[in-house]
N, C-alpha and C. Protein backbone atom coordinates (compact mmCIF):
# COMPACT_ATOMS: atom_id res chain seq x y z
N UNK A 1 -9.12 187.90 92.30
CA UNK A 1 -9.90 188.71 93.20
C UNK A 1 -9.34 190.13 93.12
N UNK A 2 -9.95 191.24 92.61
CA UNK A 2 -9.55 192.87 92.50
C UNK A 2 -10.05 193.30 93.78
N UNK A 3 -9.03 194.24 94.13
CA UNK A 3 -9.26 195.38 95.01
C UNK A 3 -9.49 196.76 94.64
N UNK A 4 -9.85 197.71 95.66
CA UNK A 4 -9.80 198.98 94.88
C UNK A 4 -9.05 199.80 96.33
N UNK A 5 -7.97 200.50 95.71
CA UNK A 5 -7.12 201.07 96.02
C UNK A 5 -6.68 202.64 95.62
N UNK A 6 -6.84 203.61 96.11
CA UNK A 6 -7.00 205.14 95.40
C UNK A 6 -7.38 204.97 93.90
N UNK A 7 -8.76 204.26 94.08
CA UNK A 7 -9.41 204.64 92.55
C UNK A 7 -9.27 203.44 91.50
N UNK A 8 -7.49 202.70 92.03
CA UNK A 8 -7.21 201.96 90.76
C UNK A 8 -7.40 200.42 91.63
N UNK A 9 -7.50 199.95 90.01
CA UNK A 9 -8.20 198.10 90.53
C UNK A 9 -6.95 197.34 90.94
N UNK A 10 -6.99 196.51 91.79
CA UNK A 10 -5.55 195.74 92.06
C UNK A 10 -5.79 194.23 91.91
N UNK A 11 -5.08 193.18 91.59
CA UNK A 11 -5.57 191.80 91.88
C UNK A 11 -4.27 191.23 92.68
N UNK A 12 -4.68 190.32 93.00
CA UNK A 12 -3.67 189.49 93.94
C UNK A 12 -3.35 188.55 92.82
N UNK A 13 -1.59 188.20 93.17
CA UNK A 13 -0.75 187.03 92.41
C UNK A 13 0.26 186.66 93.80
N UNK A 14 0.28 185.47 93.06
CA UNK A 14 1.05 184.70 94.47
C UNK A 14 2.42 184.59 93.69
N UNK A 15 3.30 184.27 94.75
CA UNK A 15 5.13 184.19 94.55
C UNK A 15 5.58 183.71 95.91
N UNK A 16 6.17 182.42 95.65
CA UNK A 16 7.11 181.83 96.43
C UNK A 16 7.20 182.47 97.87
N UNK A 17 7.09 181.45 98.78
CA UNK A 17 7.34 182.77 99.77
C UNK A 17 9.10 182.93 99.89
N UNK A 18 9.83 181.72 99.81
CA UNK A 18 11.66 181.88 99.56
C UNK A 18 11.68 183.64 99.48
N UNK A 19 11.13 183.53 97.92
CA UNK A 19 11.46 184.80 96.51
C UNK A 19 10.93 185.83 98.08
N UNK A 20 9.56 186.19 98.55
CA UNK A 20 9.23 187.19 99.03
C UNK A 20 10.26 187.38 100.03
N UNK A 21 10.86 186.62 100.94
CA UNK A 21 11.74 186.83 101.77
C UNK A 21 12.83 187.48 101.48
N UNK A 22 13.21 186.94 99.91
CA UNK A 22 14.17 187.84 99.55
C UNK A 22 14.13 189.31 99.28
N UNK A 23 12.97 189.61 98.44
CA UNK A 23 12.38 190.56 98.00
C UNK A 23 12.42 191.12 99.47
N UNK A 24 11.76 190.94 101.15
CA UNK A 24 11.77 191.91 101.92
C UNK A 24 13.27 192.30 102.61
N UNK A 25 14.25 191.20 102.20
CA UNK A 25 15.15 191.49 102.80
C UNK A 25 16.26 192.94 101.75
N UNK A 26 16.13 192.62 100.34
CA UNK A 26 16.40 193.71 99.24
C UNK A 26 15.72 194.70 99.58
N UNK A 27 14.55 195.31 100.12
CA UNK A 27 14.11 196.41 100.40
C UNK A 27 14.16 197.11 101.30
N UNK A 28 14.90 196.33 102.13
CA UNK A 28 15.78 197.12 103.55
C UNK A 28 16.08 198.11 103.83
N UNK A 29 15.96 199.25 104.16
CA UNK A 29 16.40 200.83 104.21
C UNK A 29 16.46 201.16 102.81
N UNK A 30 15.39 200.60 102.23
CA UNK A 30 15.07 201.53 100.74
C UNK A 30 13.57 202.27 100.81
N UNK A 31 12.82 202.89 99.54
CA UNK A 31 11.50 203.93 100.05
C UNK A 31 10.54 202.84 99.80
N UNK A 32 11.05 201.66 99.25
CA UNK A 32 9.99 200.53 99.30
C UNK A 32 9.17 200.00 100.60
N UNK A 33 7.89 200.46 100.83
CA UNK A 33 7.21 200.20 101.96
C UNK A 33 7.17 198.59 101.79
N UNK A 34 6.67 197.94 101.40
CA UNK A 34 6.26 196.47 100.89
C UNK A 34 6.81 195.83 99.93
N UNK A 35 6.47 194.66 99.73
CA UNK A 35 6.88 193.59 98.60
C UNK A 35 5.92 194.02 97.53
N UNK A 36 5.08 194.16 97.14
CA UNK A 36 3.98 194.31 96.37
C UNK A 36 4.32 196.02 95.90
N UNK A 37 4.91 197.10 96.77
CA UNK A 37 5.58 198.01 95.51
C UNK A 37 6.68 197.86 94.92
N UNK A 38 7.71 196.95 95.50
CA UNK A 38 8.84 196.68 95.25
C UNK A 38 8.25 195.57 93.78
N UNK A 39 7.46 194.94 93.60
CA UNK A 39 6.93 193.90 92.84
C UNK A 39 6.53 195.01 91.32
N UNK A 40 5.73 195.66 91.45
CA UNK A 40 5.22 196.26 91.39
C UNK A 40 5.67 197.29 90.14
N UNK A 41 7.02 197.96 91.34
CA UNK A 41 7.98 198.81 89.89
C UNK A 41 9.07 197.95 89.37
N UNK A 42 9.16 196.79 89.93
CA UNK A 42 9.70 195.84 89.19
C UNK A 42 9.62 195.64 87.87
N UNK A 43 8.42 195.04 87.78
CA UNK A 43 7.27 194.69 86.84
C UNK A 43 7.17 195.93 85.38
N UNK A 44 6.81 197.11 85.93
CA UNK A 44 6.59 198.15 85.25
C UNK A 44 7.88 198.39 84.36
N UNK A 45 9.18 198.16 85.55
CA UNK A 45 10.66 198.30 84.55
C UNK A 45 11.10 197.85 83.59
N UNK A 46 10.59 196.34 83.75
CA UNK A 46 10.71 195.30 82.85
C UNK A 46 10.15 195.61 81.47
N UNK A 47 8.30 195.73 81.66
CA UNK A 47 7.66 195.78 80.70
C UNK A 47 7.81 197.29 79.55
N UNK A 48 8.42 197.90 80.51
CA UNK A 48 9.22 199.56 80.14
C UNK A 48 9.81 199.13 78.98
N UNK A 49 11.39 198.77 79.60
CA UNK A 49 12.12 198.09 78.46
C UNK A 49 11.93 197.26 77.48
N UNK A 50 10.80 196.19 77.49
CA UNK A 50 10.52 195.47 76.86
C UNK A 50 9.75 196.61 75.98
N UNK A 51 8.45 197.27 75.71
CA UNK A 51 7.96 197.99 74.95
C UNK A 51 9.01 198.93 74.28
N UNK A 52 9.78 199.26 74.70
CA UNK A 52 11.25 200.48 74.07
C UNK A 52 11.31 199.18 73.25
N UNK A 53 11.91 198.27 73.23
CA UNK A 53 12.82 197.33 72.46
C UNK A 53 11.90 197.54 70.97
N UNK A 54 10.88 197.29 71.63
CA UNK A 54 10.04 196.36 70.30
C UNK A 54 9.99 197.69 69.90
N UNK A 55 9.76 198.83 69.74
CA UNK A 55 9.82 200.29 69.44
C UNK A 55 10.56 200.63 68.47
N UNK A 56 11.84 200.32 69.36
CA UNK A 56 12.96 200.46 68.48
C UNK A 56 13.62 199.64 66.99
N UNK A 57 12.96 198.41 67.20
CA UNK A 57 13.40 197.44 66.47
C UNK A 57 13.23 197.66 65.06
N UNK A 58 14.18 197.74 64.15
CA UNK A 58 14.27 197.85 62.49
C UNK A 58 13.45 196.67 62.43
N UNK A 59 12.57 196.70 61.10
CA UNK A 59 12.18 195.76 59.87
C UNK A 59 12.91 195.88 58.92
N UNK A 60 13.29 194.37 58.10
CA UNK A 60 14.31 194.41 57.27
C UNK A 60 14.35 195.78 56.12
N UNK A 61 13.11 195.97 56.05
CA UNK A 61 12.86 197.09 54.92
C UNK A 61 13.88 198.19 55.26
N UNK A 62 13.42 198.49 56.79
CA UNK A 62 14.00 199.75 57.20
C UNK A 62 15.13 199.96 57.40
N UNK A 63 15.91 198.33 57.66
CA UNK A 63 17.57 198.49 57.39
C UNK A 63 18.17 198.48 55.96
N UNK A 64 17.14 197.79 55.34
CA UNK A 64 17.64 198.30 53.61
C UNK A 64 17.62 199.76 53.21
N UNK A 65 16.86 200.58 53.63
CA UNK A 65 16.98 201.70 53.15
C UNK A 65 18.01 202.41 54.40
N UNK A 66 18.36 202.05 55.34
CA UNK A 66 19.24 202.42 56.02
C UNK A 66 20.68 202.44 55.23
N UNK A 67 20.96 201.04 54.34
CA UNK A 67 22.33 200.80 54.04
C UNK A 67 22.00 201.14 52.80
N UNK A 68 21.18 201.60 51.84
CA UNK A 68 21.01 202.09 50.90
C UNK A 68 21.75 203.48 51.20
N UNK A 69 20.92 204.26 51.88
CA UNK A 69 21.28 205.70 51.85
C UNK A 69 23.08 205.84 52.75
N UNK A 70 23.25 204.82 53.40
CA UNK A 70 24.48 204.64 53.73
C UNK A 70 26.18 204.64 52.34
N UNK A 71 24.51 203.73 51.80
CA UNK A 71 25.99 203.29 50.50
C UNK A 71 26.40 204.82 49.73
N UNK A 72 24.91 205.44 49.39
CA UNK A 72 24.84 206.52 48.93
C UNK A 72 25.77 207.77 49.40
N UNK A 73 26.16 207.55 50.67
CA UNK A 73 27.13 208.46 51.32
C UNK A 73 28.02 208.49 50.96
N UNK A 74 28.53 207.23 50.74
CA UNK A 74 30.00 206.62 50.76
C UNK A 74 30.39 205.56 51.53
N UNK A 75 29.42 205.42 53.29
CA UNK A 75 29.85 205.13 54.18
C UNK A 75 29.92 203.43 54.02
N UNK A 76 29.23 202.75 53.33
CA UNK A 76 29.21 201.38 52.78
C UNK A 76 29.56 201.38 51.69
N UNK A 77 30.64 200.15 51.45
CA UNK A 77 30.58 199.81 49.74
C UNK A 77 29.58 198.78 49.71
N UNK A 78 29.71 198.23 48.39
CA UNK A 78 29.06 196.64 47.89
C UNK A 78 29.96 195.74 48.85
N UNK A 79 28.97 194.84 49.62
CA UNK A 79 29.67 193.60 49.89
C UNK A 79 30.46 194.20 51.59
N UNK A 80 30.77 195.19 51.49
CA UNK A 80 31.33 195.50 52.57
C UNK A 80 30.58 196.70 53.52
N UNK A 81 31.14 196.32 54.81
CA UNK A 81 31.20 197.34 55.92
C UNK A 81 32.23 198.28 56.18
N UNK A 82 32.23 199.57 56.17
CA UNK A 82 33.70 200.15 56.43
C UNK A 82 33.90 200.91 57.80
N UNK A 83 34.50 200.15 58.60
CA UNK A 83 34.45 201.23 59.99
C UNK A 83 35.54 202.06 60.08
N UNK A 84 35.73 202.73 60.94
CA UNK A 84 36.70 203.36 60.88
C UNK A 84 38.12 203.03 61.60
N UNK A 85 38.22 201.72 62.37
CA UNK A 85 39.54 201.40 62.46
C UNK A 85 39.57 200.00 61.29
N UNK A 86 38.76 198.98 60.88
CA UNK A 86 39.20 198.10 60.19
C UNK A 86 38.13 198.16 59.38
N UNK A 87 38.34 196.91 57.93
CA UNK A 87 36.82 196.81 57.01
C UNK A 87 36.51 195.27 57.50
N UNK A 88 35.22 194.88 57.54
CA UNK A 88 34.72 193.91 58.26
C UNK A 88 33.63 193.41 56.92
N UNK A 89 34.00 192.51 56.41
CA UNK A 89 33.11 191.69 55.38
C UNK A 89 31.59 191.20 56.13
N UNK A 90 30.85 191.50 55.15
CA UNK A 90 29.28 191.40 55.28
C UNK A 90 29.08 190.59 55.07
């Protein structure tokens, strides 16, 4: 069932009432009016990070040419990793 709320559509989802109790008691002298904004930018944080991740994430291709142009430096040999306090076999 959608609502309309300054313009934007809303739907209702249900959650435990336990969880909501908790949720109103965490929002205690915070700018969170309700459970449902506290839910809300929850939600948004999550899916935040989750979209960065996948963003960020190399394909093998792109770490091959990573340790390609690495090797090319110097900064990798064959077979190995070289950091700068120990060498760590690949």
């Amino acid at each position: 069932m959608a609502e309309e709320k300054e313009g934007k559509k809303y739907t209702t989802i249900s959650i435990p009432t336990p969880l909501a109790n908790k949720i109103k008691k965490r929002i205690e002298g915070t700018g969170f009016t309700n459970v449902s904004s506290y839910v809300i930018y929850v939600l948004r944080e999550v899916l935040s990070g989750i979209e960065e991740e996948s963003e960020d994430a190399f394909t093998k291709e792109d770490e091959e040419r990573v340790k390609d142009r690495l090797r090319s430096l110097g900064y990798l040999d064959w077979g190995e990793i070289v950091c700068l306090s120990h060498t760590v076999e690949s």
